[in-house]
C-alpha atoms as a PDB file:
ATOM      1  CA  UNK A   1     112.614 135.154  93.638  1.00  0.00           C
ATOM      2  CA  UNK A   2     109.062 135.523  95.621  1.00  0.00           C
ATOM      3  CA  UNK A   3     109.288 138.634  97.566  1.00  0.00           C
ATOM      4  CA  UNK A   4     109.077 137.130 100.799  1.00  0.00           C
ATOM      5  CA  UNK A   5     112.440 135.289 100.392  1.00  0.00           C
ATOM      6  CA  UNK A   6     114.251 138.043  99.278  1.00  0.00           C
ATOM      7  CA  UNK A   7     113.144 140.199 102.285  1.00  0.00           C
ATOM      8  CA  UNK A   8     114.248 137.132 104.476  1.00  0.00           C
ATOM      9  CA  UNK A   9     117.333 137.480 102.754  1.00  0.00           C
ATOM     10  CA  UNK A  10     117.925 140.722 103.401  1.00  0.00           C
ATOM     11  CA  UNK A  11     117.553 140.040 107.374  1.00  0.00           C
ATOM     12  CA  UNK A  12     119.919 137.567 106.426  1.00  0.00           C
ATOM     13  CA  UNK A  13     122.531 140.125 105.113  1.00  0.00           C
ATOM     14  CA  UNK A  14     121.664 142.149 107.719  1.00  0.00           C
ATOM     15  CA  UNK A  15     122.211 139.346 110.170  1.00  0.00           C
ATOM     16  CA  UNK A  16     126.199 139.283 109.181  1.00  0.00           C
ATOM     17  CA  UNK A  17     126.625 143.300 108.124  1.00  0.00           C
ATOM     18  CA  UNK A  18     126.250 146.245 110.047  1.00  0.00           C
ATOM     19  CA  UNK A  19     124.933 148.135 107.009  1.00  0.00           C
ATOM     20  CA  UNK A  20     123.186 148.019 103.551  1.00  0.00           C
ATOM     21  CA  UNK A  21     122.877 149.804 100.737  1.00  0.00           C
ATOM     22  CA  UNK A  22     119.909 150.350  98.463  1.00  0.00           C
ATOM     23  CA  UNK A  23     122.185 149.856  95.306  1.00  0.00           C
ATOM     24  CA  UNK A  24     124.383 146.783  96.504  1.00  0.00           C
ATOM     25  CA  UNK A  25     120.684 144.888  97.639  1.00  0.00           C
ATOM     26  CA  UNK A  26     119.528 145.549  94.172  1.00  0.00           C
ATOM     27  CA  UNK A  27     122.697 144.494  92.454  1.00  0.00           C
ATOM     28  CA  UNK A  28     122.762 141.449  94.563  1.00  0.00           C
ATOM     29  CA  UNK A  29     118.678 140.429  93.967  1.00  0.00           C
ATOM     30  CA  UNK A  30     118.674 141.717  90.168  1.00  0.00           C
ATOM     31  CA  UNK A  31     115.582 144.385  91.237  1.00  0.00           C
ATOM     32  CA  UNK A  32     115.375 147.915  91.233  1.00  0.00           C
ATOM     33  CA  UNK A  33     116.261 150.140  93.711  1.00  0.00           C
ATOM     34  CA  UNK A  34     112.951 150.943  94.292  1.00  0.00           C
ATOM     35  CA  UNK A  35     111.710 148.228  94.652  1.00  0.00           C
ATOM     36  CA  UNK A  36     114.480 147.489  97.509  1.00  0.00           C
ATOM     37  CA  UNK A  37     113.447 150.827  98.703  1.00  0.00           C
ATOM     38  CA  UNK A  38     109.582 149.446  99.226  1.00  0.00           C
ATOM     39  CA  UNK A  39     111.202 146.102 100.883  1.00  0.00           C
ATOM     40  CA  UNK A  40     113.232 147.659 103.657  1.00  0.00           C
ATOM     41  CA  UNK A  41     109.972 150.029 103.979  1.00  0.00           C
ATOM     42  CA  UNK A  42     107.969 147.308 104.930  1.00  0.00           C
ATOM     43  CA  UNK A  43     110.696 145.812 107.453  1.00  0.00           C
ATOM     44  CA  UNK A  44     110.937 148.770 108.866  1.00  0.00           C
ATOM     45  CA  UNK A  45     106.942 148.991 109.551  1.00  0.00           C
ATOM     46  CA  UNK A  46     107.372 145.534 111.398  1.00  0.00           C
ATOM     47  CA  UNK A  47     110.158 146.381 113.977  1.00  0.00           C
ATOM     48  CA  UNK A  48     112.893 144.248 111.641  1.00  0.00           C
ATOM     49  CA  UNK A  49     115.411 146.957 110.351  1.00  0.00           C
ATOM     50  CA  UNK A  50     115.694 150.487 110.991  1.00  0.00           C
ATOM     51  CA  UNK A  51     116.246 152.866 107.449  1.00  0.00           C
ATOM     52  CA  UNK A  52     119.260 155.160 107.056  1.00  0.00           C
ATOM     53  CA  UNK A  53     119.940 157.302 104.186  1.00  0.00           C
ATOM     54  CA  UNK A  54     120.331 155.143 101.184  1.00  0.00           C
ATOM     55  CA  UNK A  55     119.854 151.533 103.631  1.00  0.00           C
ATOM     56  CA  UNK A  56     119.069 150.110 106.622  1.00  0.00           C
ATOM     57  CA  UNK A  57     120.663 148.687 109.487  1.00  0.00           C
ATOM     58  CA  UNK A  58     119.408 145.799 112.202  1.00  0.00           C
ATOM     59  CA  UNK A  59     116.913 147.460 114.487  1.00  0.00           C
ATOM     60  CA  UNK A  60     117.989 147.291 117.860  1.00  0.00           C
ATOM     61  CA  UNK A  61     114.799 146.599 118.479  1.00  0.00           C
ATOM     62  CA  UNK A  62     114.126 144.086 116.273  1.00  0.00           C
ATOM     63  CA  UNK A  63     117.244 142.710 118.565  1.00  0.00           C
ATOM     64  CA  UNK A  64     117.870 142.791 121.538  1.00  0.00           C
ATOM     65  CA  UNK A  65     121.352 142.139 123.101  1.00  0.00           C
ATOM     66  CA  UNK A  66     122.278 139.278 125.185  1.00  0.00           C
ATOM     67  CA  UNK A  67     123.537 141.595 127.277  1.00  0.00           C
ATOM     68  CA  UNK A  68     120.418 143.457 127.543  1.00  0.00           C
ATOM     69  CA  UNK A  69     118.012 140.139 127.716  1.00  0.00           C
ATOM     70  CA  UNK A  70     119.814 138.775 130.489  1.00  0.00           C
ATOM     71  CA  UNK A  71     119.490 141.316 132.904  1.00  0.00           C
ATOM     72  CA  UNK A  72     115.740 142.223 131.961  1.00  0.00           C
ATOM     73  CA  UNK A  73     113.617 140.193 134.388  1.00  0.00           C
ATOM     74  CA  UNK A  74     115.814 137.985 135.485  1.00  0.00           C
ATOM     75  CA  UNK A  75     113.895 137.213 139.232  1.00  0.00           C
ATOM     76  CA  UNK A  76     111.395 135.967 136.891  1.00  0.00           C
ATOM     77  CA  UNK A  77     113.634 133.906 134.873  1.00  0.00           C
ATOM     78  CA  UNK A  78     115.154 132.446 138.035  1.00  0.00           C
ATOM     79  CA  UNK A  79     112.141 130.788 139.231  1.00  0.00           C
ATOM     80  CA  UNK A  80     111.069 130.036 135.667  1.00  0.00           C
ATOM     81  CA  UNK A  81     114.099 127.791 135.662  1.00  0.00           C
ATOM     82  CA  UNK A  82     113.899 126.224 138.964  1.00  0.00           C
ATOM     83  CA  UNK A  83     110.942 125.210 137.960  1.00  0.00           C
ATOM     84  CA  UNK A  84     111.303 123.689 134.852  1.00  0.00           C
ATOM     85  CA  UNK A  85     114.364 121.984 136.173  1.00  0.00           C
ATOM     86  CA  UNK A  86     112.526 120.175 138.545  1.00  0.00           C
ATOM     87  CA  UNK A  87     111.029 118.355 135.457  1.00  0.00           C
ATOM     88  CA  UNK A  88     114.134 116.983 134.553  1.00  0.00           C
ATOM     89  CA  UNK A  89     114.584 113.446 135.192  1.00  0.00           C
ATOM     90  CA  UNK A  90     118.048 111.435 136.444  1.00  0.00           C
ATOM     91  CA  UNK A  91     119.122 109.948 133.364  1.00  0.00           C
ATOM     92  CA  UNK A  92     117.399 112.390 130.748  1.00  0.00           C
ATOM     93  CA  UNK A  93     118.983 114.195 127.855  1.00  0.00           C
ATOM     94  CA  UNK A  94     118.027 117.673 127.427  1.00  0.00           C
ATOM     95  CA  UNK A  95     118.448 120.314 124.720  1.00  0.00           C
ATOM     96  CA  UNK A  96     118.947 123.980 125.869  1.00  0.00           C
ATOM     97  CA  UNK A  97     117.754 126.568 123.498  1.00  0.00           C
ATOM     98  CA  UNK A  98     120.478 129.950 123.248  1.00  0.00           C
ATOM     99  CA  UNK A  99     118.549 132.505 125.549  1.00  0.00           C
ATOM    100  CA  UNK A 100     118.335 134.171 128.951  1.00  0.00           C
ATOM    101  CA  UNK A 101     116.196 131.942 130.393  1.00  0.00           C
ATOM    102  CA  UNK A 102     117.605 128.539 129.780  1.00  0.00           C
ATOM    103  CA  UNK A 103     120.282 130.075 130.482  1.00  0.00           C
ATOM    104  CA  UNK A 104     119.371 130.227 134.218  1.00  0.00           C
ATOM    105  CA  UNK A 105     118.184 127.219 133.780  1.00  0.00           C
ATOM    106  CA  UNK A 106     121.741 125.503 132.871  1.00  0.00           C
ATOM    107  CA  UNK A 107     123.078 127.366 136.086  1.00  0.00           C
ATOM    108  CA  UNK A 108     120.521 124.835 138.215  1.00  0.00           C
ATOM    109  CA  UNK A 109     121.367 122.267 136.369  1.00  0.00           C
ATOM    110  CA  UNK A 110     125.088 122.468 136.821  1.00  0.00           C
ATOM    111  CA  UNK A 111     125.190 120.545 139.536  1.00  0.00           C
ATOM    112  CA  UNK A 112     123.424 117.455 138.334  1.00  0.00           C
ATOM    113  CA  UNK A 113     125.634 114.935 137.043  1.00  0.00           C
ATOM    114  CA  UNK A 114     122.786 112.745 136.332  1.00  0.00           C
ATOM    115  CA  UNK A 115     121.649 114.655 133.009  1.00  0.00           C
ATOM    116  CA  UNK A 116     123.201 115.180 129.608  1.00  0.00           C
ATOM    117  CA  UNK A 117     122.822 118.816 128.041  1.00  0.00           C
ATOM    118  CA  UNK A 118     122.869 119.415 124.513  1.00  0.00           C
ATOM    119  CA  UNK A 119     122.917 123.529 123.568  1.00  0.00           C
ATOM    120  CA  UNK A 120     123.440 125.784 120.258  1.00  0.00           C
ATOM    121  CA  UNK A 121     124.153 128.784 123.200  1.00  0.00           C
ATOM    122  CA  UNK A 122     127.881 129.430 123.669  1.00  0.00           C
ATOM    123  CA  UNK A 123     127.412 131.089 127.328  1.00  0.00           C
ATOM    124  CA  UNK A 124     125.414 128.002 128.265  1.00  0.00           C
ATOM    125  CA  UNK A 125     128.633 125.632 127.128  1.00  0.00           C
ATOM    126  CA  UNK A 126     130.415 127.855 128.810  1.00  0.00           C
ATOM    127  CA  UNK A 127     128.654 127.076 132.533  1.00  0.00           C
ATOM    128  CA  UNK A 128     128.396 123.349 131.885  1.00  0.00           C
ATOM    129  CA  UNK A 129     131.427 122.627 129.892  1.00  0.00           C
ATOM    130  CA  UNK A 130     133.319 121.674 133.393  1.00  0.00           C
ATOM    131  CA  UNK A 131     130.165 120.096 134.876  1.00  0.00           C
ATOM    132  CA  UNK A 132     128.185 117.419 133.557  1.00  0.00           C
ATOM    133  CA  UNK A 133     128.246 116.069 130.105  1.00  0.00           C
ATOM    134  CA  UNK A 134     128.005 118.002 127.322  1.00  0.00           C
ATOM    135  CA  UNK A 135     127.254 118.572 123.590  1.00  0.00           C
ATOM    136  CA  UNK A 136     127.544 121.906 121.192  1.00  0.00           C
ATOM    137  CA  UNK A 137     126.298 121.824 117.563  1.00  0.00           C
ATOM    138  CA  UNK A 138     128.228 123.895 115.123  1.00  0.00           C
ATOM    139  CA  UNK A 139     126.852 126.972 113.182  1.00  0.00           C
ATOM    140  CA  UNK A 140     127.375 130.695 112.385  1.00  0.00           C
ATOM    141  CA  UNK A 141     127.459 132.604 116.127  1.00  0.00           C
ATOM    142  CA  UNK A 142     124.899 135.128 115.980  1.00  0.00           C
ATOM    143  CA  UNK A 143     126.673 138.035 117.597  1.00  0.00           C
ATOM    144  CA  UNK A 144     123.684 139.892 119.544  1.00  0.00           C
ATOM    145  CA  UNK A 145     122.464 136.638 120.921  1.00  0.00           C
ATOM    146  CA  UNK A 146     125.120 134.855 121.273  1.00  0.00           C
ATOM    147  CA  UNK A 147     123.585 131.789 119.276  1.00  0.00           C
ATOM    148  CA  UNK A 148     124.952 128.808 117.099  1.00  0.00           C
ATOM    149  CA  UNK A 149     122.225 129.051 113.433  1.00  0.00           C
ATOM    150  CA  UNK A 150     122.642 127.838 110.106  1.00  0.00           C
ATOM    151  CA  UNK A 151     122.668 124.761 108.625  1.00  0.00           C
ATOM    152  CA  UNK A 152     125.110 123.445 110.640  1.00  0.00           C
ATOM    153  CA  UNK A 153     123.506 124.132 113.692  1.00  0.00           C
ATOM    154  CA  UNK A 154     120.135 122.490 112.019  1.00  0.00           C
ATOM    155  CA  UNK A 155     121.553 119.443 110.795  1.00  0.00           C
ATOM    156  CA  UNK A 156     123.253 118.462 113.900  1.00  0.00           C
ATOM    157  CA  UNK A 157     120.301 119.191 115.781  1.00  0.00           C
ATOM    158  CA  UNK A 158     117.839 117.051 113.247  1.00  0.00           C
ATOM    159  CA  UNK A 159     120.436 113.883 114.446  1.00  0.00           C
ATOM    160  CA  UNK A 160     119.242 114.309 117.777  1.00  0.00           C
ATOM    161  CA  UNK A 161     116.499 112.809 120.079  1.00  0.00           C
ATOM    162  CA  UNK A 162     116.144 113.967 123.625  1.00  0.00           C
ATOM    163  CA  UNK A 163     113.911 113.653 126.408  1.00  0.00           C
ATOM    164  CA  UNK A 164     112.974 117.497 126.697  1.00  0.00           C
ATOM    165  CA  UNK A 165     113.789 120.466 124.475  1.00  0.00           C
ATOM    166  CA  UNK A 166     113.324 123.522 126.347  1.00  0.00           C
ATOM    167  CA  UNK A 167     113.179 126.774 124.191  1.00  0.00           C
ATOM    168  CA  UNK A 168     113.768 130.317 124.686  1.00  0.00           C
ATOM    169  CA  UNK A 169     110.933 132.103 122.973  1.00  0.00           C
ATOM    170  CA  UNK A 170     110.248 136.399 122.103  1.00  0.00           C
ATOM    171  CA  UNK A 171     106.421 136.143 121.207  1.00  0.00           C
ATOM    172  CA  UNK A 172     104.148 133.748 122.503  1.00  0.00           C
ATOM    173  CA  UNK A 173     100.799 134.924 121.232  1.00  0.00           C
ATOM    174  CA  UNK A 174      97.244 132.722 120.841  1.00  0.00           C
ATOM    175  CA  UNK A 175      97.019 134.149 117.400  1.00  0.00           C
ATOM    176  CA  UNK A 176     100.701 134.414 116.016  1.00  0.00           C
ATOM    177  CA  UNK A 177     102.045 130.878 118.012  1.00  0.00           C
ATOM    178  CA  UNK A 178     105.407 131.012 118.515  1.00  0.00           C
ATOM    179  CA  UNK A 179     107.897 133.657 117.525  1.00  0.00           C
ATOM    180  CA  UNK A 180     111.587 134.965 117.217  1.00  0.00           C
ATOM    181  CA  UNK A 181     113.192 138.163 115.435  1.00  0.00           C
ATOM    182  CA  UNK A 182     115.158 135.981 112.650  1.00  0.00           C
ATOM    183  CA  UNK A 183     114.458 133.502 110.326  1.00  0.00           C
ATOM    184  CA  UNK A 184     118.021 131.721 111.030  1.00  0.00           C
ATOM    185  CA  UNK A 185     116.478 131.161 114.624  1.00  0.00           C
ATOM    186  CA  UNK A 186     113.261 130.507 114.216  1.00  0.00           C
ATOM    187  CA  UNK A 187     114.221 127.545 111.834  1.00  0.00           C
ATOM    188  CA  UNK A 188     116.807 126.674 114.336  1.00  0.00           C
ATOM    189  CA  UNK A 189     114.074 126.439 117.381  1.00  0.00           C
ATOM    190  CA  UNK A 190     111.878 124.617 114.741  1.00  0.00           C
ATOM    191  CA  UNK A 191     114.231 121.863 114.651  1.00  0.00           C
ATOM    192  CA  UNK A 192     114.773 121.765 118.548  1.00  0.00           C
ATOM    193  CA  UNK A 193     110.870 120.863 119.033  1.00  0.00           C
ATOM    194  CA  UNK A 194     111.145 118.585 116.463  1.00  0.00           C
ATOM    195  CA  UNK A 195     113.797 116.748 118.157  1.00  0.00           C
ATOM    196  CA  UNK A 196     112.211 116.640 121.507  1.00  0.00           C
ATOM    197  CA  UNK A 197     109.695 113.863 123.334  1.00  0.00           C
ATOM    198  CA  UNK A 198     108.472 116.907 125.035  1.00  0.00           C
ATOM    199  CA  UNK A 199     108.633 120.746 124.059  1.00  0.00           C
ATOM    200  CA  UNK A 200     109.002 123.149 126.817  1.00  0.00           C
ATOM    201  CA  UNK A 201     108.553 127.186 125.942  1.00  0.00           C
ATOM    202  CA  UNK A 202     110.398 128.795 128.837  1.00  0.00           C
ATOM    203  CA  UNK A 203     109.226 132.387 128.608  1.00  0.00           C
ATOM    204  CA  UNK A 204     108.729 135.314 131.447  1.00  0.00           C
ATOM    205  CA  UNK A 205     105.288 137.485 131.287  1.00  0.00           C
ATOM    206  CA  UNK A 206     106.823 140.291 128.949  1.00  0.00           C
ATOM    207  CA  UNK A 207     106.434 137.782 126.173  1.00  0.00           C
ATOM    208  CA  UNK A 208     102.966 136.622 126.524  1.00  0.00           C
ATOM    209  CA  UNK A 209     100.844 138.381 123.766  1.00  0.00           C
ATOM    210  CA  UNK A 210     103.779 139.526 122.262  1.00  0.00           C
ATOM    211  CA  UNK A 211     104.324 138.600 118.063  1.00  0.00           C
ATOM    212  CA  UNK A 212     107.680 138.973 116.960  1.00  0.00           C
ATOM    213  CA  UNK A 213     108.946 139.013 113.043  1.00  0.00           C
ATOM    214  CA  UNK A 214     109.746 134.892 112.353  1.00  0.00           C
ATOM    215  CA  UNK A 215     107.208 132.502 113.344  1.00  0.00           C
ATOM    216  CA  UNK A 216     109.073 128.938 114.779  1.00  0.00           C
ATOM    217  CA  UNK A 217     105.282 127.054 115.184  1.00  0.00           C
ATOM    218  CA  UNK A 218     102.195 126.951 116.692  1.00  0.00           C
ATOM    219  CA  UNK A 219     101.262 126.471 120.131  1.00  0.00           C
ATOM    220  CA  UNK A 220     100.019 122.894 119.304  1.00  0.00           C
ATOM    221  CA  UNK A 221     103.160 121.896 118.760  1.00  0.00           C
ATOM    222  CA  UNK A 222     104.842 122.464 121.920  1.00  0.00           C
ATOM    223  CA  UNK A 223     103.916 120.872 125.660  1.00  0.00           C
ATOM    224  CA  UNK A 224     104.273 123.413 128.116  1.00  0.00           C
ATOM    225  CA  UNK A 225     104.932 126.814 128.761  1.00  0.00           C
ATOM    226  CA  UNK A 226     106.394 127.667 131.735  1.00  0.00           C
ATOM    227  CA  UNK A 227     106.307 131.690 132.793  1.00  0.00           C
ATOM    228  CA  UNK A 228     105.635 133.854 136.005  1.00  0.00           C
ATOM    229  CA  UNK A 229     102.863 135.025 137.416  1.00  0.00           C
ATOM    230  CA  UNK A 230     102.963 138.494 136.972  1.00  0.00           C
ATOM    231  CA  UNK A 231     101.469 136.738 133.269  1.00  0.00           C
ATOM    232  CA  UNK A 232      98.362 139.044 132.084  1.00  0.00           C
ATOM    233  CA  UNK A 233      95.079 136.366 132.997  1.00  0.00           C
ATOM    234  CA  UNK A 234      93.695 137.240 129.841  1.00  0.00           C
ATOM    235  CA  UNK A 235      96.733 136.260 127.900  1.00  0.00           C
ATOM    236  CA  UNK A 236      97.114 132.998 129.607  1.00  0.00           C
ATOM    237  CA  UNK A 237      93.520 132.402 129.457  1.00  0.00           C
ATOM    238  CA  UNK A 238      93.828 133.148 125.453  1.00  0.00           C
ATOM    239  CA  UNK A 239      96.611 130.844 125.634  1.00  0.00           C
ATOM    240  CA  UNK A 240      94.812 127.953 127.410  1.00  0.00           C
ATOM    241  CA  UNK A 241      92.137 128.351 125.158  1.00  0.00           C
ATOM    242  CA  UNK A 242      93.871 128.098 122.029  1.00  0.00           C
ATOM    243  CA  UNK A 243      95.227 124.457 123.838  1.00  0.00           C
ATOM    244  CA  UNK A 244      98.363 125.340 125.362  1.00  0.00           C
ATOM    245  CA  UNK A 245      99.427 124.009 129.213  1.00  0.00           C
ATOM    246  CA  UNK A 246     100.265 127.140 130.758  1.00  0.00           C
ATOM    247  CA  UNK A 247     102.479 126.958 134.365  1.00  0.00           C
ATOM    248  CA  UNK A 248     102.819 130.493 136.051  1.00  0.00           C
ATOM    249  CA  UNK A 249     105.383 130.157 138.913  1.00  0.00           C
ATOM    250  CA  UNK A 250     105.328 132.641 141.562  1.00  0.00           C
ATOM    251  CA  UNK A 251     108.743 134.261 142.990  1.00  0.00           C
ATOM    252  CA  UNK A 252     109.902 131.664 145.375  1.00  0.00           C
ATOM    253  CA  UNK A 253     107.733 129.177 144.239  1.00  0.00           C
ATOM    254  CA  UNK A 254     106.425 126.676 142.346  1.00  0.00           C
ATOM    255  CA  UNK A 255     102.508 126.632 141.031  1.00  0.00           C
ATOM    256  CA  UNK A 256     100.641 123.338 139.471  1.00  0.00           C
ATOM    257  CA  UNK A 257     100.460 123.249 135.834  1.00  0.00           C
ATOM    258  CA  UNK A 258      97.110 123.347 134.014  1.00  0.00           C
ATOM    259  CA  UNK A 259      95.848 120.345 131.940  1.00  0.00           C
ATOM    260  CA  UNK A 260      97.709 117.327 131.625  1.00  0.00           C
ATOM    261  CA  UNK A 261     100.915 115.922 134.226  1.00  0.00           C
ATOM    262  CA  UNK A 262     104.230 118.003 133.623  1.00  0.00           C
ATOM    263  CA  UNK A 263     106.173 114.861 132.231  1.00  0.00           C
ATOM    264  CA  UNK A 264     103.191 113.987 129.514  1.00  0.00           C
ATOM    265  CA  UNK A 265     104.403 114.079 125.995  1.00  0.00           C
ATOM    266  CA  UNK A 266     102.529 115.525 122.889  1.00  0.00           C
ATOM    267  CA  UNK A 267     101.798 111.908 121.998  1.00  0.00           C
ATOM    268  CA  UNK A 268     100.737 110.448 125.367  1.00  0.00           C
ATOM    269  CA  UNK A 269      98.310 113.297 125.496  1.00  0.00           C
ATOM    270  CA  UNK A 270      96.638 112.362 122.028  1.00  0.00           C
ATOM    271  CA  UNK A 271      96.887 109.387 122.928  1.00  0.00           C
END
C-alpha cells in the first residue's frame, strides 16, 4: 500500500473511532509501529489528527462541528444564500451540498414549490422534507458534519443530473483549488460538480485563501463562487486571476458578478 492511501485510511478510521492506537494501525496496515508513528506525525503537522500517548484522535480542528460552523458567520451566510437563490430558476433541480451555508440557503428556498432539491445533508432534509419536493442519497452520516459519504452517497449522486449543484466548501485558495478536511467528502463534493450544468462554491470570506487537508478540484472546474464582501481584495483578485467568477454580496444586498452572466454554464462559456 502507497503511503498516501494508508494515511487516507487512517482519517478514515479516524472518521468512525474516537481513538487509535499505534499498535492496532500497524496490525491493521502490516507496518511497523514506527512507521505509523511517522504517519500520524505528519497528519498531525497538517491540522488532520491531533497525537495522544500511543495514537491520535480527530483534530477538532481538522473538524469543525456543525454546531460550531453554523453559528460562525452566519450574517454572511444569510446573504450568501439569498443571493445564490435568486439564481434558481422555476422548474430547476438543484443539489444542496451538507454545510452551513446551503444550509441557509434551503431555508430561502423552502418556500418555493417550483424547485426540486436533492441533498446528502440530513438538517437540510430536515427543513424541506414538508416543503417542496425532495430527494436524500444514502451513505455513512458523518457525525461532526452531519453529512451523508461513502459509496452510497457517491453512487446515487453519479445517477443524477441537475441544473445547479451548489457546494459548501473549507478552502478556496488560487493555488490549492478547492478543499475539505476528509477524503470521504471531498470525493463526495467531487461527484456533486460532476453532476451539475453549473457548479456553484457557496463560501463566506473566512475561507478565501484558506487550504484545507482533501482537495475536491480546481477552480476551473466550478462556475461561480459566491461569498461576502468582507472577502480580502487580494484573495479575490488571486482568485479571478487564476479564472474563477467571483460574486461578493454585501449585508443586505446583492453585488454583480464578475465575468460571464450568473446562469452561464462551464460549457456555454467555452463555448
Amino acid at each position: 500500500m502507497m503511503t498516501a492511501e494508508r494515511r487516507r485510511q487512517i482519517l478514515d478510521v479516524l472518521a468512525t473511532d474516537a481513538r487509535a492506537e499505534v499498535p492496532a494501525l500497524a496490525l491493521r496496515f502490516g507496518v511497523s509501529e514506527s512507521t505509523i508513528r511517522r504517519d500520524l506525525q505528519v497528519l498531525s503537522q497538517d491540522g488532520a489528527v491531533e497525537r495522544t500517548r500511543g495514537g491520535a484522535v480527530p483534530s477538532s480542528r481538522f473538524e469543525p462541528s456543525f454546531g460550531e460552523k453554523e453559528t460562525a458567520n452566519r450574517a454572511q451566510k444569510v446573504s450568501i444564500a439569498r443571493a445564490a437563490a435568486e439564481l434558481v430558476q422555476p422548474g430547476q433541480t438543484v443539489f444542496l451540498d451538507a454545510g452551513t451555508s446551503t444550509l441557509e440557503l434551503a431555508r430561502v428556498l423552502r418556500t418555493r414549490t417550483d424547485v426540486t432539491v436533492a441533498t446528502n445533508s440530513i438538517p437540510i432534509a430536515v427543513e424541506l422534507a414538508q416543503h417542496l419536493r425532495l430527494v436524500i442519497t444514502g451513505g455513512q452520516v458523518k457525525e461532526r458534519t452531519l453529512a451523508l459519504v461513502g459509496p452510497l452517497a457517491e453512487r446515487a449522486i453519479e445517477q443524477m443530473h441537475v441544473d445547479i449543484a451548489f457546494l459548501g466548501m473549507n478552502g478556496v485558495a488560487a493555488g490549492a483549488g478547492l478543499t475539505t478536511p476528509t477524503w470521504e467528502e471531498a470525493a463526495t463534493k467531487a461527484r456533486m460538480i460532476a453532476a451539475g450544468r453549473t457548479a456553484i462554491v457557496l463560501a463566506d470570506s473566512s475561507k478565501l485563501g484558506a487550504v484545507s487537508f482533501a482537495r475536491v478540484a480546481g477552480l476551473d472546474e466550478v462556475d461561480l463562487l459566491v461569498t461576502d464582501e468582507g472577502a480580502p481584495a487580494g484573495e479575490v483578485e488571486a482568485l479571478q486571476a487564476a479564472g474563477l467568477r467571483v460574486r461578493a454580496v454585501p449585508a443586505g444586498g446583492i453585488t454583480a458578478a464578475t465575468g460571464t452572466a450568473p446562469g452561464q454554464t462551464r460549457s456555454e462559456e467555452d463555448a
